[in-house]
C-alpha atoms as a PDB file:
ATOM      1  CA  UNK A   1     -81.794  64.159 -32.496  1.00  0.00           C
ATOM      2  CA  UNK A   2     -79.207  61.216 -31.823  1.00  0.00           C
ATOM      3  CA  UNK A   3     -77.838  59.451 -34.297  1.00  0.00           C
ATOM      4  CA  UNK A   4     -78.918  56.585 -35.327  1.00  0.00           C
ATOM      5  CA  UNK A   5     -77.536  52.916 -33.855  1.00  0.00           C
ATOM      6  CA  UNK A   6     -74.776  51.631 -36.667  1.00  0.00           C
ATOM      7  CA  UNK A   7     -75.216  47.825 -37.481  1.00  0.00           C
ATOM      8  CA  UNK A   8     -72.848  45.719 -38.691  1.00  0.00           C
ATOM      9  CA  UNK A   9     -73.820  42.051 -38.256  1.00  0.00           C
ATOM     10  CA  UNK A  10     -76.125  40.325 -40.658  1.00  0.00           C
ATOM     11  CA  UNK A  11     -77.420  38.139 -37.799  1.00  0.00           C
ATOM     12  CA  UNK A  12     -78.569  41.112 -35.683  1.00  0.00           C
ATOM     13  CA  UNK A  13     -82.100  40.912 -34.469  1.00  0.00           C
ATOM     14  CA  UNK A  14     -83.244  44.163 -36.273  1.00  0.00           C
ATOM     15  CA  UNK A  15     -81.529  43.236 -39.574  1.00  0.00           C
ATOM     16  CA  UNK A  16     -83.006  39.770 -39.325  1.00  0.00           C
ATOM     17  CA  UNK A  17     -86.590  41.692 -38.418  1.00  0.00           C
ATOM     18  CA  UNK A  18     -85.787  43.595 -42.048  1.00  0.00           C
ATOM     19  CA  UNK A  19     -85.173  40.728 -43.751  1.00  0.00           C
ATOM     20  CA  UNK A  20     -88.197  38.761 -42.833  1.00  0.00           C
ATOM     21  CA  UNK A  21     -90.783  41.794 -43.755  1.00  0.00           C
ATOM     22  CA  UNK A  22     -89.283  41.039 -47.367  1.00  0.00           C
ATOM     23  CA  UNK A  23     -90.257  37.689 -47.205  1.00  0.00           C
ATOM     24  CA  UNK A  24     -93.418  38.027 -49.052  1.00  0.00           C
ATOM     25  CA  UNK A  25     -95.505  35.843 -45.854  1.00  0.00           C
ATOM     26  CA  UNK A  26     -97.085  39.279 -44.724  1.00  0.00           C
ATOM     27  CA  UNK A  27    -100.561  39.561 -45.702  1.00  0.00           C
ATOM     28  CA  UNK A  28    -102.892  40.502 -42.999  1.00  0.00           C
ATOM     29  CA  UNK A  29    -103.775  43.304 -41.285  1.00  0.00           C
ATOM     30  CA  UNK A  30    -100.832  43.968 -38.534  1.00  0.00           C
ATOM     31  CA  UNK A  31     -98.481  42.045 -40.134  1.00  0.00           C
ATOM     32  CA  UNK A  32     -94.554  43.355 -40.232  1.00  0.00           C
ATOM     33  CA  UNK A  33     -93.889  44.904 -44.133  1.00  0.00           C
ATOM     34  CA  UNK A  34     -90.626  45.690 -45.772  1.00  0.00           C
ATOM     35  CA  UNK A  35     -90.503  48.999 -47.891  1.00  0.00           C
ATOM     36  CA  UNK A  36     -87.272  49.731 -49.470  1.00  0.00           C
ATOM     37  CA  UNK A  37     -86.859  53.325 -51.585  1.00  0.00           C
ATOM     38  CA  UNK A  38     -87.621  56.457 -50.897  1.00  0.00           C
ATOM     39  CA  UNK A  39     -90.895  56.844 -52.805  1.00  0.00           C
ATOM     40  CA  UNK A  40     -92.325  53.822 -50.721  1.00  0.00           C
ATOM     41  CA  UNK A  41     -91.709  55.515 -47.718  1.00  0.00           C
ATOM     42  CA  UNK A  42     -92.956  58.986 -48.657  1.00  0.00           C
ATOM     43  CA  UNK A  43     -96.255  57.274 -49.923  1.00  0.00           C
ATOM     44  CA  UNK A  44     -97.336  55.010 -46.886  1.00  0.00           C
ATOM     45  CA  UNK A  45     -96.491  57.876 -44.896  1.00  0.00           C
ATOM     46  CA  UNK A  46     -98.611  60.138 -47.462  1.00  0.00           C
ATOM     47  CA  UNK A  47    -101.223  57.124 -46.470  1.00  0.00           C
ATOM     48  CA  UNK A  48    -101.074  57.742 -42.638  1.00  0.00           C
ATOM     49  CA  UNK A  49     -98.996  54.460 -42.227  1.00  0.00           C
ATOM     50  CA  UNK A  50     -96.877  55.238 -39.022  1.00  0.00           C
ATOM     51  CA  UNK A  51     -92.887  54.194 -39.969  1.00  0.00           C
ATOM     52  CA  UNK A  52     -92.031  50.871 -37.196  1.00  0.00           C
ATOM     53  CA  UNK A  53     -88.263  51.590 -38.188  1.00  0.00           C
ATOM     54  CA  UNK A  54     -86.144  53.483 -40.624  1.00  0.00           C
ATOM     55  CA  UNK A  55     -82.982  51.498 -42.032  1.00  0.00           C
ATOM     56  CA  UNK A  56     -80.040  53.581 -43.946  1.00  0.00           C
ATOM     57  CA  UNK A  57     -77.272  51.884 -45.668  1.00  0.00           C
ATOM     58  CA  UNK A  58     -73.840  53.136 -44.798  1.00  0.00           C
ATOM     59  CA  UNK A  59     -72.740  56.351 -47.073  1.00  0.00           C
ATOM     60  CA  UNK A  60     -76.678  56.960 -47.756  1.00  0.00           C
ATOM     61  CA  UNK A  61     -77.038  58.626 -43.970  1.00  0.00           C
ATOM     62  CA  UNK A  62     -78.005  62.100 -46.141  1.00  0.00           C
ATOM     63  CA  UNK A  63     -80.954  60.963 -47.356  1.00  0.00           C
ATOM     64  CA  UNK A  64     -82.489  60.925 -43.292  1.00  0.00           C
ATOM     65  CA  UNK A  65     -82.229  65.303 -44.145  1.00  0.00           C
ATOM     66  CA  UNK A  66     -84.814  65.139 -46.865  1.00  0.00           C
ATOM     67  CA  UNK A  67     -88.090  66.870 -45.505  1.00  0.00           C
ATOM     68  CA  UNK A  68     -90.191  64.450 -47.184  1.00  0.00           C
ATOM     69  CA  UNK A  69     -88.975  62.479 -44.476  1.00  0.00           C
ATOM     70  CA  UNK A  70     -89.188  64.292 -41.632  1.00  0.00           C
ATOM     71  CA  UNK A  71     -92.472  62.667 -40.317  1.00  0.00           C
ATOM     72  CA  UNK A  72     -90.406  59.571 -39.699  1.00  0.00           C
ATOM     73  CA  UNK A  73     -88.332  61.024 -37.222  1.00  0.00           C
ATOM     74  CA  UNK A  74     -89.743  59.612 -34.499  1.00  0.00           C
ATOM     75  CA  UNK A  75     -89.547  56.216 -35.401  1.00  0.00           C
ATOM     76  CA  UNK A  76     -86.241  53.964 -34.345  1.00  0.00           C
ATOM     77  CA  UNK A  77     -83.512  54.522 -37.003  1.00  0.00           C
ATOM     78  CA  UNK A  78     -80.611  52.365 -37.667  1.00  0.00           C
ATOM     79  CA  UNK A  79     -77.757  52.698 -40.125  1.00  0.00           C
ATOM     80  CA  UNK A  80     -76.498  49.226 -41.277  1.00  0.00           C
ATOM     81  CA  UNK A  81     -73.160  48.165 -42.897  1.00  0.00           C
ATOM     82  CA  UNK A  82     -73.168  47.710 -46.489  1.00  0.00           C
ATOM     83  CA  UNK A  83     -73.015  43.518 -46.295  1.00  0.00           C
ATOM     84  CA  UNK A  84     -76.065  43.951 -43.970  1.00  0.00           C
ATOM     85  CA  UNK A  85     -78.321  46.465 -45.702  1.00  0.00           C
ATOM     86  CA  UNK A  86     -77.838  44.063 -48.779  1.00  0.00           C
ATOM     87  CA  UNK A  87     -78.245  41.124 -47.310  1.00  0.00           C
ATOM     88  CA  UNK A  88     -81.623  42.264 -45.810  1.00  0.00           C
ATOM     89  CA  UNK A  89     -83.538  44.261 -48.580  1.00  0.00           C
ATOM     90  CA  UNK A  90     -85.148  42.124 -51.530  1.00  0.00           C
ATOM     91  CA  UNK A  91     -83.454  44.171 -54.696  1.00  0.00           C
ATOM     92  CA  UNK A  92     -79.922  43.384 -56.198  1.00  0.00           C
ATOM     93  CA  UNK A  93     -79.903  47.378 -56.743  1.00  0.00           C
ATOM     94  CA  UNK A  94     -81.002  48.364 -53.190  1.00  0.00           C
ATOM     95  CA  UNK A  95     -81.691  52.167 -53.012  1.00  0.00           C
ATOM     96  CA  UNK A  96     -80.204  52.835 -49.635  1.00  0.00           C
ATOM     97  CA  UNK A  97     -82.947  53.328 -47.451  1.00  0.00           C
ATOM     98  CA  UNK A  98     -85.495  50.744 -45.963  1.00  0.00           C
ATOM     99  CA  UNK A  99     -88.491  50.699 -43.763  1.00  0.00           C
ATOM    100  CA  UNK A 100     -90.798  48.776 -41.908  1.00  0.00           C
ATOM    101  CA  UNK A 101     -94.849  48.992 -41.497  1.00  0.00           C
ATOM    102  CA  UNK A 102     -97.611  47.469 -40.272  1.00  0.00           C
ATOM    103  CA  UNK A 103     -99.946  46.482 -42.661  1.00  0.00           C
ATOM    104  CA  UNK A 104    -102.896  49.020 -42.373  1.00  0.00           C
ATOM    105  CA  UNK A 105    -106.841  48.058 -42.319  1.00  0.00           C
ATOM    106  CA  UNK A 106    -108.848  49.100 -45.053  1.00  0.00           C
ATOM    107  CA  UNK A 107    -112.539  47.569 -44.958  1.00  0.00           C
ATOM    108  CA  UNK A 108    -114.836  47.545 -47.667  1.00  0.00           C
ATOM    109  CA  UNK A 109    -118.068  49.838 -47.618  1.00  0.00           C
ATOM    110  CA  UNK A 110    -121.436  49.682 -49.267  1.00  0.00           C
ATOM    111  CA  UNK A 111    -120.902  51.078 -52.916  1.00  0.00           C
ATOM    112  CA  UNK A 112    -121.805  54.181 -54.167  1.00  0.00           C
ATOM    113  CA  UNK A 113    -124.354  55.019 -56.413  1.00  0.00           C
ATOM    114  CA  UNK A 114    -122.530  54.936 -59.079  1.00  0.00           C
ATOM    115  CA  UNK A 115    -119.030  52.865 -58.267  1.00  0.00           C
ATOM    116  CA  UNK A 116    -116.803  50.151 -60.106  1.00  0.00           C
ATOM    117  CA  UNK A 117    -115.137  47.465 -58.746  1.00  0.00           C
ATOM    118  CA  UNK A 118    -112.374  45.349 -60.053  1.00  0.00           C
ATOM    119  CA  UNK A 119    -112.504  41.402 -59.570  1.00  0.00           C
ATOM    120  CA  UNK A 120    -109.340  39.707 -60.024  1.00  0.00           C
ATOM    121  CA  UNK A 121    -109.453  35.842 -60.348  1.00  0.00           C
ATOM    122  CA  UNK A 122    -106.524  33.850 -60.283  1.00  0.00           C
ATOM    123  CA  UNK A 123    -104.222  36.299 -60.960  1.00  0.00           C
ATOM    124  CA  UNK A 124    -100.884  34.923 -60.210  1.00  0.00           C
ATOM    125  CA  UNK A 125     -98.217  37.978 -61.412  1.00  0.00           C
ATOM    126  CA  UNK A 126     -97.131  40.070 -58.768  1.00  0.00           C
ATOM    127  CA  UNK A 127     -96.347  43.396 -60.837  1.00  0.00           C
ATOM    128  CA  UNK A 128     -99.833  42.502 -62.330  1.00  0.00           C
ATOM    129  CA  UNK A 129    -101.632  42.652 -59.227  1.00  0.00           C
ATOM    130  CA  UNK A 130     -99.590  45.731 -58.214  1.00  0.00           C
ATOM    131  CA  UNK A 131    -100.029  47.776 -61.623  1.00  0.00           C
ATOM    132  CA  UNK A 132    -104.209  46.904 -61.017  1.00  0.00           C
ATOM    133  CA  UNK A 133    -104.113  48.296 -58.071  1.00  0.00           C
ATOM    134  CA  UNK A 134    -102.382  51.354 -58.968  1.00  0.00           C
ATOM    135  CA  UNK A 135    -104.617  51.545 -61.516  1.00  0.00           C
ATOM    136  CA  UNK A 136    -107.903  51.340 -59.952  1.00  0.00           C
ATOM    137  CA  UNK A 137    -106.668  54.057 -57.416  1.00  0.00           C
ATOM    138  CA  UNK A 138    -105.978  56.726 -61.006  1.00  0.00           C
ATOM    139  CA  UNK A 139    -109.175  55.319 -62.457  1.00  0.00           C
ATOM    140  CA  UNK A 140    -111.804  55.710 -59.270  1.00  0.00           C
ATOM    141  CA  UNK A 141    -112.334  52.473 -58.588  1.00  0.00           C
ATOM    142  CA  UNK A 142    -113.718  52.037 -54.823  1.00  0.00           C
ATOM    143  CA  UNK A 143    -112.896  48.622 -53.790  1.00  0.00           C
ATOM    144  CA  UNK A 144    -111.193  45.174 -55.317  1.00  0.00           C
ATOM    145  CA  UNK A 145    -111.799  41.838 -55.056  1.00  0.00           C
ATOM    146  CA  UNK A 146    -109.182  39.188 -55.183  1.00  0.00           C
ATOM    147  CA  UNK A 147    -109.990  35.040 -55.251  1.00  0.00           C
ATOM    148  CA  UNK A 148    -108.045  32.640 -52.900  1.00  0.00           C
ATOM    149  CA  UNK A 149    -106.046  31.779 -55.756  1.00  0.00           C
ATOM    150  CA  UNK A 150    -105.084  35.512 -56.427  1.00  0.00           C
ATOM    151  CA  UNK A 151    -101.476  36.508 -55.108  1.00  0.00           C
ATOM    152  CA  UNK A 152    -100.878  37.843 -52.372  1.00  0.00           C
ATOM    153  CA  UNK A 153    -101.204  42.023 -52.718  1.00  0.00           C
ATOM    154  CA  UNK A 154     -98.775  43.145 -49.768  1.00  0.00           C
ATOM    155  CA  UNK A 155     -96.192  40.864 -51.729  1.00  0.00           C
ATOM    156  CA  UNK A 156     -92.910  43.063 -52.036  1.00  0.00           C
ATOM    157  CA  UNK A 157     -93.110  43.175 -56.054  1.00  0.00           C
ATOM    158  CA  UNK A 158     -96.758  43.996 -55.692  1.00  0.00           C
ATOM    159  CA  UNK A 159     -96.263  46.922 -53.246  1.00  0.00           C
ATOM    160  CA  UNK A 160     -93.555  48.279 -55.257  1.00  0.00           C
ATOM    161  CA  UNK A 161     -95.696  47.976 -58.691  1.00  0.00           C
ATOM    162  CA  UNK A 162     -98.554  49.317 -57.492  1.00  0.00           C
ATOM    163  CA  UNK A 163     -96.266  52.915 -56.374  1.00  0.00           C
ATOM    164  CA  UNK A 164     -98.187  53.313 -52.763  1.00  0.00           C
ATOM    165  CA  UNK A 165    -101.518  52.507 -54.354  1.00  0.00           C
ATOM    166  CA  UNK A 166    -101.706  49.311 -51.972  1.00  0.00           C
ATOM    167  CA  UNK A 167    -101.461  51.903 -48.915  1.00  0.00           C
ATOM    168  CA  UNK A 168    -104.772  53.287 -49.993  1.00  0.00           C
ATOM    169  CA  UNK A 169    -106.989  51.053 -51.863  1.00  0.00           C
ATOM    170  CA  UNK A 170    -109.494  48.552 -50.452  1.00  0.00           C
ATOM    171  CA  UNK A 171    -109.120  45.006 -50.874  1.00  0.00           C
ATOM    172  CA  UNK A 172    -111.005  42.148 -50.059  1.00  0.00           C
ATOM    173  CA  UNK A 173    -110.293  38.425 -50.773  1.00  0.00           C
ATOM    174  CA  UNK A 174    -113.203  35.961 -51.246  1.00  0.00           C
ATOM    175  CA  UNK A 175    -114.669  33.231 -53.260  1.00  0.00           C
ATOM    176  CA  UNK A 176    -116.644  33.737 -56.671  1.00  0.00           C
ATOM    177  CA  UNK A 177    -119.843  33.063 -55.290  1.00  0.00           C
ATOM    178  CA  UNK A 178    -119.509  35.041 -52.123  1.00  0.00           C
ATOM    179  CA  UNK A 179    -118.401  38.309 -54.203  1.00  0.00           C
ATOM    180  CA  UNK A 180    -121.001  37.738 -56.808  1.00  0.00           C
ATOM    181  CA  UNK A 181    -123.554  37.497 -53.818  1.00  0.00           C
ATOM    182  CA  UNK A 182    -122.354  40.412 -52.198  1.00  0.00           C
ATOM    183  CA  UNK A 183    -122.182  43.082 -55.473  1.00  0.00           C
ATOM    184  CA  UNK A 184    -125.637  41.467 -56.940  1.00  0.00           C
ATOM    185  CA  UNK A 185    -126.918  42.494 -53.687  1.00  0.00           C
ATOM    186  CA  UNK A 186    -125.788  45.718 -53.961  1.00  0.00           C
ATOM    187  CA  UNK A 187    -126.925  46.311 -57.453  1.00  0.00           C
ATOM    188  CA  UNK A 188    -123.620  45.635 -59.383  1.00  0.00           C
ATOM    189  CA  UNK A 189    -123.806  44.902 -63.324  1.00  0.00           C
ATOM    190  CA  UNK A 190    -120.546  42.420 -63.777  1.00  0.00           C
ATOM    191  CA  UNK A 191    -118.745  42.364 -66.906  1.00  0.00           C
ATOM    192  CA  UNK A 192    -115.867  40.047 -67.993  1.00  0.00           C
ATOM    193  CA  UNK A 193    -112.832  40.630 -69.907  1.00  0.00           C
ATOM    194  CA  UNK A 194    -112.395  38.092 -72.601  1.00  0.00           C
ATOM    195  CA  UNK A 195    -109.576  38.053 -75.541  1.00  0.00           C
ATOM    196  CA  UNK A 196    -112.215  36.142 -77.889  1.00  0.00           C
ATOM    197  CA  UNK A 197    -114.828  38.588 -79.776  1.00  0.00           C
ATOM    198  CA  UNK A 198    -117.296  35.767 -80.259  1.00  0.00           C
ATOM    199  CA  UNK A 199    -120.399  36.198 -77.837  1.00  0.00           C
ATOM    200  CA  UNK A 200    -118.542  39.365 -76.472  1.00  0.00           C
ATOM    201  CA  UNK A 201    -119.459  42.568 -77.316  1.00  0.00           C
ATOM    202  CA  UNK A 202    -116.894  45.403 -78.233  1.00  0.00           C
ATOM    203  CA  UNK A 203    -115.193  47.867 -75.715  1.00  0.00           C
ATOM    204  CA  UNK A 204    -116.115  50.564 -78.085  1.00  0.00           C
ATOM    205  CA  UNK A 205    -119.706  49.956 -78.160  1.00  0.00           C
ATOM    206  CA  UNK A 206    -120.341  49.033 -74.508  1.00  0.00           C
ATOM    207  CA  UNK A 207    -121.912  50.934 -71.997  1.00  0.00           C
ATOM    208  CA  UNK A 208    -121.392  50.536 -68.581  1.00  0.00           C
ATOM    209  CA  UNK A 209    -123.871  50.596 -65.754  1.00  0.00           C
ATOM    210  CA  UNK A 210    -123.546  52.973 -63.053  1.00  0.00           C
ATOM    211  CA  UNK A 211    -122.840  50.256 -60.810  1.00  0.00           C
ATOM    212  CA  UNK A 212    -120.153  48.070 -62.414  1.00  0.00           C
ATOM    213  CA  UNK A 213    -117.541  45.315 -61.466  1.00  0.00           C
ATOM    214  CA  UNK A 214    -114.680  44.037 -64.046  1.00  0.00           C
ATOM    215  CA  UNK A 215    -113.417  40.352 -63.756  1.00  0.00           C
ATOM    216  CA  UNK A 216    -110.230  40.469 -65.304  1.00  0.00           C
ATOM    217  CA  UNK A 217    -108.573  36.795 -65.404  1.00  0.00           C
ATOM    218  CA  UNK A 218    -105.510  34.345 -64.771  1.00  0.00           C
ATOM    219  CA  UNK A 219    -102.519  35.660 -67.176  1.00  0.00           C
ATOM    220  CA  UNK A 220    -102.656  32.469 -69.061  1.00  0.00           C
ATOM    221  CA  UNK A 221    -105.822  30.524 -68.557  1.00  0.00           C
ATOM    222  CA  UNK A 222    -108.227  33.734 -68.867  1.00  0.00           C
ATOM    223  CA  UNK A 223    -111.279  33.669 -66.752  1.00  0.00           C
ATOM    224  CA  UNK A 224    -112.878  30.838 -65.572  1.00  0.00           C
ATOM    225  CA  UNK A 225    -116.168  29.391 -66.864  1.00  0.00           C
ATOM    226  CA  UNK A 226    -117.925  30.388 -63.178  1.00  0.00           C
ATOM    227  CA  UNK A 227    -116.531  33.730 -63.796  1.00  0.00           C
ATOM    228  CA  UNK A 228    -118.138  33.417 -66.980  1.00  0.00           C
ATOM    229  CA  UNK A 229    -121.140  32.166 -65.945  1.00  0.00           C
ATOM    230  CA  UNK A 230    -121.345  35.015 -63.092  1.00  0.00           C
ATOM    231  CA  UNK A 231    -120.759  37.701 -65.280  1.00  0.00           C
ATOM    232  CA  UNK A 232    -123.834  39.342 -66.643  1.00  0.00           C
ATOM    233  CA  UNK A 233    -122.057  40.506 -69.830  1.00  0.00           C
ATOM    234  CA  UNK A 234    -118.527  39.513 -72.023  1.00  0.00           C
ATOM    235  CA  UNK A 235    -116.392  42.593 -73.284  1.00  0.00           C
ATOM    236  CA  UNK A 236    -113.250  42.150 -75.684  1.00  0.00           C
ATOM    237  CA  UNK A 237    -111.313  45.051 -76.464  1.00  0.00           C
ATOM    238  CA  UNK A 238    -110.710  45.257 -80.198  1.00  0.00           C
ATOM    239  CA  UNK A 239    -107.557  45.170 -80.442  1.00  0.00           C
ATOM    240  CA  UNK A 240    -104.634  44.187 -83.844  1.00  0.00           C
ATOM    241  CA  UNK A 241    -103.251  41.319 -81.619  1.00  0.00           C
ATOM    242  CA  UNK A 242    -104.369  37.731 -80.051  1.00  0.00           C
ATOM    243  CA  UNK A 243    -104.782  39.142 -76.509  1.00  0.00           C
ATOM    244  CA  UNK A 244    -103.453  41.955 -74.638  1.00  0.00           C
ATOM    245  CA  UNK A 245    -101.236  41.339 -70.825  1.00  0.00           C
ATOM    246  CA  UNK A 246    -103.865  41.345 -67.856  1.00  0.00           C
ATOM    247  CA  UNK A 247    -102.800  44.530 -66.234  1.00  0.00           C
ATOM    248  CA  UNK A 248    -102.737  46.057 -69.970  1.00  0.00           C
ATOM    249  CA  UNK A 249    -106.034  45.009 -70.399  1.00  0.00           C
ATOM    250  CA  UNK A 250    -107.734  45.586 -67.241  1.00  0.00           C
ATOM    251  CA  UNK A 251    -106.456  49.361 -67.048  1.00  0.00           C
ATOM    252  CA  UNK A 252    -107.735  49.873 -70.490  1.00  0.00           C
ATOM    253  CA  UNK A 253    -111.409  48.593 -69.029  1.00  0.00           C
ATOM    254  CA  UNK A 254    -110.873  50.911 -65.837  1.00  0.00           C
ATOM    255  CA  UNK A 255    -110.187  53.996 -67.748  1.00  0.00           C
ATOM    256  CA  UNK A 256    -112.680  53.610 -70.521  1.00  0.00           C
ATOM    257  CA  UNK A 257    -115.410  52.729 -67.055  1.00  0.00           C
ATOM    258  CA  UNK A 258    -113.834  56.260 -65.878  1.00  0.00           C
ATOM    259  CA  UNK A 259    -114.229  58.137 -68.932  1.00  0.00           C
ATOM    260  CA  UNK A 260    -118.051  57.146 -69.285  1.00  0.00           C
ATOM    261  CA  UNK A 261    -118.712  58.493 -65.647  1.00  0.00           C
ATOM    262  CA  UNK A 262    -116.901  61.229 -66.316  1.00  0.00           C
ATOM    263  CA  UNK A 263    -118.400  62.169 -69.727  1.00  0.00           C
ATOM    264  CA  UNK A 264    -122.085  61.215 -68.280  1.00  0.00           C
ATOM    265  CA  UNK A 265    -122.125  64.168 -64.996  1.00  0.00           C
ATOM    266  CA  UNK A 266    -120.095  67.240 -67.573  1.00  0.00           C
ATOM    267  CA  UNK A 267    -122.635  69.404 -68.202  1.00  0.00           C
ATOM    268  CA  UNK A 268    -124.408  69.350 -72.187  1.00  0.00           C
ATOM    269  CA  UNK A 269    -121.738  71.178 -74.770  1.00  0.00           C
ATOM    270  CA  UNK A 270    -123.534  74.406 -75.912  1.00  0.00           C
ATOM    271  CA  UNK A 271    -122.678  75.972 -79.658  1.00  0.00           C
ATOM    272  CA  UNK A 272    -122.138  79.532 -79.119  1.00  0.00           C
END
């Protein structure tokens, strides 16, 4: 296998390619995507994402001989000086090994029989977004929803929060009204997240229906009273605090959503 091309200059045209797939402007499907660390790498390639190009900071060439990298071989590879690797890759404490992608297509399909969905309105954190997402992948959730105002999902600090979940898990972006259209149709029981226990009822006493959909709100400003209005039932989690952070609170839905599923198909406990 040749070695790969060394790069010195910051203003080279694959080290200024690098740089812009950190940008955070990628967002649809074919668009160039910065991943920087090893564990990116390994999980969109885990995903079925084919590697565009393979960057490797000088003095990090030995990390090209781990196996879990070996499906990237065939992709261009380029080792860059240490002033160019830096000044391409988004983190002050780069890891010494960068890729590029093309963001991959993953459509929504008609729900299961029994499926939740996550709705995410306004959410404006990155790491939020990216911590949902990896937790709706643990927790079994089949698809999200994001609103216009909801950032952007293939953003760099949302790919890296979300730990290759954004590789794998569905996402569509659309108004209120068109997703509450589109999961009534289907079936879908919606259920909103709110900090205040007043006309909400408790976490611990609700039970979900097998087709369910969490709206989970702006950091700040909660959901909004559409959202509210949309939602066929409020749900607070009971908690010794005012309110809990978004991604907190919406992983704590998604699990308890998981448990019930799982708790309603295991067969009946028999005394012996």
């Amino acid at each position: 296998m040749p070695e790969p091309l060394f790069i010195t200059s910051k203003s080279n045209a694959r080290v200024k390619a690098l740089r812009s797939s950190f940008s955070g402007k990628a967002a649809e499907t074919g668009d160039r995507l910065g991943l920087e660390g090893e564990h990116l790498i390994v999980e969109a390639i885990r995903s079925g994402l084919p590697i565009e190009a393979l960057f490797v900071r000088e003095g990090s060439q030995s990390v090209l001989d781990r196996p879990a990298l070996a499906a990237a071989s065939a992709c261009d590879r380029f080792t860059l000086s240490r002033e160019a690797f830096a000044s391409a890759v988004e983190t002050t404490s780069p890891q010494g090994i960068a890729a590029t992608v093309r963001i991959p297509s993953l459509p929504l399909t008609r729900l299961a029989p029994e499926a939740v969905v996550l709705i995410l309105e306004a959410l404006q954190d990155p790491g939020n977004l990216g911590t949902l997402l990896r937790s709706a992948e643990a927790f079994g959730v089949q698809q999200v929803y994001l609103t216009p105002e909801t950032v952007n999902p293939w953003n760099p600090k949302a790919v890296r929060a979300s730990a290759g979940s954004v590789f794998r898990m569905p996402v569509g972006r659309a108004s209120l009204t068109q997703i509450g259209e589109r999961l009534q149709g289907q079936g879908t029981r919606l259920y909103a997240a709110v900090a205040q226990p007043l006309g909400a009822d408790s976490l611990l006493e609700t039970v979900f229906a097998p087709r369910t959909a969490l709206l989970i709100g702006n950091e700040g400003a909660g959901l909004s009273a559409q959202a509210l209005r949309l939602a066929h039932h409020r749900v607070c989690i009971p908690v010794a605090v005012e309110s809990l952070n978004a991604a907190v609170a919406g992983s704590t839905l998604l699990y308890e959503a998981m448990r019930q599923r799982a708790h309603a198909c295991s067969p009946p406990h028999r005394t012996p």
